[in-house]
C-alpha atoms as a PDB file:
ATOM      1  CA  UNK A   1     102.873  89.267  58.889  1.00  0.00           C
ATOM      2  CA  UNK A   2     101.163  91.068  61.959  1.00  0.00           C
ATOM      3  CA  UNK A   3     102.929  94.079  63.309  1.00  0.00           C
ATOM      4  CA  UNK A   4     101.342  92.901  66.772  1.00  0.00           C
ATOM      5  CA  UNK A   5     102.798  90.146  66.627  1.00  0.00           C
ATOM      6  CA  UNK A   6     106.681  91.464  65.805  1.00  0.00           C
ATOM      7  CA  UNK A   7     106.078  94.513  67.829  1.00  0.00           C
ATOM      8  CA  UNK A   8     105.619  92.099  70.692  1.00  0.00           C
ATOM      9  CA  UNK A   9     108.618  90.360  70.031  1.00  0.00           C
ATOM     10  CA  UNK A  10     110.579  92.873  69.804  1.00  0.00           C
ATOM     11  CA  UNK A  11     109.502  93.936  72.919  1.00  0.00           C
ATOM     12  CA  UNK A  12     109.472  90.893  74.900  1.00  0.00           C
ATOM     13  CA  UNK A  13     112.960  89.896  73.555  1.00  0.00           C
ATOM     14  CA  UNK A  14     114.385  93.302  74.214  1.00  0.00           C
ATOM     15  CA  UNK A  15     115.999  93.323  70.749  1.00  0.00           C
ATOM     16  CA  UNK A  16     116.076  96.729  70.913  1.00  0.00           C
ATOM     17  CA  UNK A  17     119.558  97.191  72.017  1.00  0.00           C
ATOM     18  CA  UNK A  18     120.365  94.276  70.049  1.00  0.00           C
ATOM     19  CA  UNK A  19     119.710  95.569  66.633  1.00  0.00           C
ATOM     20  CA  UNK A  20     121.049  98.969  67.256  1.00  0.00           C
ATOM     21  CA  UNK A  21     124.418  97.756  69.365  1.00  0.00           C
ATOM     22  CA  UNK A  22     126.611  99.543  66.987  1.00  0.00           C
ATOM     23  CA  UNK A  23     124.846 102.980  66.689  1.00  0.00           C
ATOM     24  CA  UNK A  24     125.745 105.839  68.619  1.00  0.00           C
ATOM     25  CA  UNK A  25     122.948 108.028  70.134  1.00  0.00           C
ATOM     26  CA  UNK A  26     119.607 107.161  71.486  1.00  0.00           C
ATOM     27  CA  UNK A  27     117.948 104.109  70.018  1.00  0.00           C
ATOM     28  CA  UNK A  28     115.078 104.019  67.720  1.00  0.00           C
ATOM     29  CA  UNK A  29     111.469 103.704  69.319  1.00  0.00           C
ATOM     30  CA  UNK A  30     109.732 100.222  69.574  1.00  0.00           C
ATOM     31  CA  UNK A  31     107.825 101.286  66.494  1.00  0.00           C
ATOM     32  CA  UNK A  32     110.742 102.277  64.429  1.00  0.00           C
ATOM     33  CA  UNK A  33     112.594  99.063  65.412  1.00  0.00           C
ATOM     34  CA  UNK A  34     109.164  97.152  64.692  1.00  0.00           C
ATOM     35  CA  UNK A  35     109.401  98.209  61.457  1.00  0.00           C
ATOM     36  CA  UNK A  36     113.246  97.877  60.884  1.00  0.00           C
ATOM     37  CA  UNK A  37     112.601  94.091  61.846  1.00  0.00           C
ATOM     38  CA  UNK A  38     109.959  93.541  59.350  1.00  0.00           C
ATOM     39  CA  UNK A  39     111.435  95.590  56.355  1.00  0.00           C
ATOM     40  CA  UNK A  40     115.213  94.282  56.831  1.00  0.00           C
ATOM     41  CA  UNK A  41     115.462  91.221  59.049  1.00  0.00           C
ATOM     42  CA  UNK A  42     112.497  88.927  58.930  1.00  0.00           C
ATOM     43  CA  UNK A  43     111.175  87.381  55.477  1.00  0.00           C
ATOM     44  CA  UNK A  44     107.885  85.763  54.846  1.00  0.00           C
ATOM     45  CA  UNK A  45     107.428  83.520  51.870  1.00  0.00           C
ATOM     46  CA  UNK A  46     103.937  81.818  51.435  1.00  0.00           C
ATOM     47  CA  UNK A  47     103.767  79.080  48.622  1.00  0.00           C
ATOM     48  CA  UNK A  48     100.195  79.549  47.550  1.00  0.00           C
ATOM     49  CA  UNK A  49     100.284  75.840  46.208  1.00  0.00           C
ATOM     50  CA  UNK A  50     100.890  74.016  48.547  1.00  0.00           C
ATOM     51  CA  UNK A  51     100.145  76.609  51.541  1.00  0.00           C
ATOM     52  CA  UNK A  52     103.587  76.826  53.106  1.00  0.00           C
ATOM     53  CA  UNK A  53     104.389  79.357  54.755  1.00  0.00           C
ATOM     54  CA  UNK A  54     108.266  79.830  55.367  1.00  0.00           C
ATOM     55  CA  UNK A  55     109.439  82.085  58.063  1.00  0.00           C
ATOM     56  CA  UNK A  56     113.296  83.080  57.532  1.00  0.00           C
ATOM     57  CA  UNK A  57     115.534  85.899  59.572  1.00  0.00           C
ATOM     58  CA  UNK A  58     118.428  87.121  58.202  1.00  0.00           C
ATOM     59  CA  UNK A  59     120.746  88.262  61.080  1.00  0.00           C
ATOM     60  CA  UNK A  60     124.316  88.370  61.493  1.00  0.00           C
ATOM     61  CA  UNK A  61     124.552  85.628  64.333  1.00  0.00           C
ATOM     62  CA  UNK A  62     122.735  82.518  62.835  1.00  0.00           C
ATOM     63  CA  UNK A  63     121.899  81.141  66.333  1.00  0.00           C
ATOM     64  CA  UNK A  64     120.168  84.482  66.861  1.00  0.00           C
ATOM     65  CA  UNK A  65     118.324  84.107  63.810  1.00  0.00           C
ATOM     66  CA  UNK A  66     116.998  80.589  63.597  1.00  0.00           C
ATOM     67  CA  UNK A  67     116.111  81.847  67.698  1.00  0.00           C
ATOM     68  CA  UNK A  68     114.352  84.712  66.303  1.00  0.00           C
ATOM     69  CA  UNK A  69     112.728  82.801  63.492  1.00  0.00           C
ATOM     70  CA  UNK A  70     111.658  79.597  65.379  1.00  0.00           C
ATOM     71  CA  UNK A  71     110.375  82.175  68.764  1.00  0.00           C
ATOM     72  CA  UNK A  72     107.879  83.808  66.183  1.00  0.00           C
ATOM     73  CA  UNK A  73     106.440  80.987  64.798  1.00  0.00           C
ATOM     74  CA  UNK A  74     106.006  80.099  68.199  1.00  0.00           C
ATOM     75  CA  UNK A  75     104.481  83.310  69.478  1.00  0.00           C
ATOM     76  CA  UNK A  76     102.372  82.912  66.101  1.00  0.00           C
ATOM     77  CA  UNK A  77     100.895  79.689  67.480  1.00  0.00           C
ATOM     78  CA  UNK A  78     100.356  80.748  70.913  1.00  0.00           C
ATOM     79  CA  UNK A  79      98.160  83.919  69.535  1.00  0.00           C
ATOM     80  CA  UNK A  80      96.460  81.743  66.889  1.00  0.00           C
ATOM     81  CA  UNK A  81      95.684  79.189  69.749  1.00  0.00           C
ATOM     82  CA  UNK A  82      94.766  81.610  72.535  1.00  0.00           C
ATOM     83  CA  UNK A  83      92.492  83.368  69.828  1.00  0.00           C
ATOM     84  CA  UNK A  84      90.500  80.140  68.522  1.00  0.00           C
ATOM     85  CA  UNK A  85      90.438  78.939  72.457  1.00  0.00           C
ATOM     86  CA  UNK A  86      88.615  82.158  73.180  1.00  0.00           C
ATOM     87  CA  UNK A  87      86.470  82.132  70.136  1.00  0.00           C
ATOM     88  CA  UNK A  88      85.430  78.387  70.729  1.00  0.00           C
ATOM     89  CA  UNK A  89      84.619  79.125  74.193  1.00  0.00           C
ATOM     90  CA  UNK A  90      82.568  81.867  73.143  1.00  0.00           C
ATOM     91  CA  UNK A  91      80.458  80.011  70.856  1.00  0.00           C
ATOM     92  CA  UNK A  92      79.919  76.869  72.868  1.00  0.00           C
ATOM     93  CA  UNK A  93      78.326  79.303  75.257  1.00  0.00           C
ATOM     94  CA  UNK A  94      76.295  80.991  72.968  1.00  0.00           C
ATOM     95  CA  UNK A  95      75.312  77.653  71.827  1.00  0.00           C
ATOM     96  CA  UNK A  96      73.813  76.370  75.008  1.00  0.00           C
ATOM     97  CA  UNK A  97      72.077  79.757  75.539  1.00  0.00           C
ATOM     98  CA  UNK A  98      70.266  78.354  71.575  1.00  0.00           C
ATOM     99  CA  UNK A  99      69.551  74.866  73.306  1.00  0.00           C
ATOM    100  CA  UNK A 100      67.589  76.526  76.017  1.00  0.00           C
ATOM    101  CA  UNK A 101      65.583  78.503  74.115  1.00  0.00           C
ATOM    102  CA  UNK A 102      64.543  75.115  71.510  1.00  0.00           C
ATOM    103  CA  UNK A 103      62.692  72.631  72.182  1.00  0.00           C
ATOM    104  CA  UNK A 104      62.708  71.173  68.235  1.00  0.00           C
ATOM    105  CA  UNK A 105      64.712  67.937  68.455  1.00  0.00           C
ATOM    106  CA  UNK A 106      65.596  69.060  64.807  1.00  0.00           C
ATOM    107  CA  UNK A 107      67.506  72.435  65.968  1.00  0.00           C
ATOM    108  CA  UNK A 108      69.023  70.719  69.310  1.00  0.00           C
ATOM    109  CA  UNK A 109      70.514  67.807  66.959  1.00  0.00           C
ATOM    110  CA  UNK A 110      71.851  70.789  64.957  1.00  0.00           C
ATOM    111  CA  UNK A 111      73.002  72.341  68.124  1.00  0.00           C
ATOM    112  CA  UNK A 112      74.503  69.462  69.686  1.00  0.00           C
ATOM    113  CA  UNK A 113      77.005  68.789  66.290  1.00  0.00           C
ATOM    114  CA  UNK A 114      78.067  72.498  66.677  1.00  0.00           C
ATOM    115  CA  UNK A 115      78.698  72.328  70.094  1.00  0.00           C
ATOM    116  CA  UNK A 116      81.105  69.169  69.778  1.00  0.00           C
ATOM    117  CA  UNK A 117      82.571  70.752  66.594  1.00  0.00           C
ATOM    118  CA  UNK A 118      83.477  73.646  68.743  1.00  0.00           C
ATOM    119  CA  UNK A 119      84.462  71.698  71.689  1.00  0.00           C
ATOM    120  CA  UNK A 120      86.859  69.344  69.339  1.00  0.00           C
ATOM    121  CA  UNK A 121      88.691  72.885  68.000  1.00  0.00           C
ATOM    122  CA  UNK A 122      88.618  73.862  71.936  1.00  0.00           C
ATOM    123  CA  UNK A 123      90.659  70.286  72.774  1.00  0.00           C
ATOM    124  CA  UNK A 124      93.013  70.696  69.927  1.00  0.00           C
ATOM    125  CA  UNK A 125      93.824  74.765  71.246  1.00  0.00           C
ATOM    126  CA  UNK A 126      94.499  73.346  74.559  1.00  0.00           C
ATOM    127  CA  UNK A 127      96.396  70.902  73.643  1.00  0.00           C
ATOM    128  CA  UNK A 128      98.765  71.023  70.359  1.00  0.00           C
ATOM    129  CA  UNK A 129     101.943  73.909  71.112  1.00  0.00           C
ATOM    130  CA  UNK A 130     101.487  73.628  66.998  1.00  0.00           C
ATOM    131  CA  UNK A 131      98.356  74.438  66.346  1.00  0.00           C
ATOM    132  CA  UNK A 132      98.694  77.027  63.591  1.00  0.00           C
ATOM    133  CA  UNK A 133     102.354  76.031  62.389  1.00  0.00           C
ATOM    134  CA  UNK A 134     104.783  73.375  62.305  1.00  0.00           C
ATOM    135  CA  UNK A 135     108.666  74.446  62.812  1.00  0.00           C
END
């Protein structure tokens, strides 16, 4: 449901032109269009359940659409990934900077399980192109 995230979309895409082909005068800003996208094209459906998040785009060329639809998800997982691969590199630093400054076998064991927790989420970002969603 990020903005970002269909903002940059829209932008890398260039849909610009292609949403507004039939209108006469200048075209909408990227913010306008942003929001066009998310209020009339793209549908998010979430199945609190079972956790299932379906991603749908209602446009009037269906290869566009299931384009559209299946490029987001994708875009979703490369943010979601790039973010945790940050975030796990991040830690695993600020964990080594805790094993230097202990010397209780205790707090490094502690340290040591954190560190390969992080370094396991760090594997799986680099690794899986689904790491948030499945298309």
């Amino acid at each position: 449901r990020s903005r970002q995230l269909v903002e940059e979309f829209v932008r890398r895409n260039e849909l610009i032109p292609v949403l507004y082909r039939s209108q006469d005068g200048d075209p909408p800003s990227l913010w306008h269009a942003t929001d066009d996208f998310r209020r009339n094209i793209l549908k998010i459906n979430q199945d609190t359940r079972t956790g299932v998040i379906v991603v749908s785009v209602t446009w009037t060329d269906p290869v566009a659409a299931a384009d559209w639809a299946n490029g987001l998800v994708a875009r979703a997982n490369e943010m979601i990934r790039e973010r945790a691969r940050r975030t796990a590199e991040r830690n695993i630093l600020y964990l080594k900077k805790q094993l230097e400054q202990t010397s209780v076998v205790d707090m490094q064991r502690v340290i040591y399980n954190l560190v390969e927790s992080e370094t396991k989420t760090l594997m799986l970002a680099n690794v899986r192109e689904d790491f948030a969603f499945v298309i």
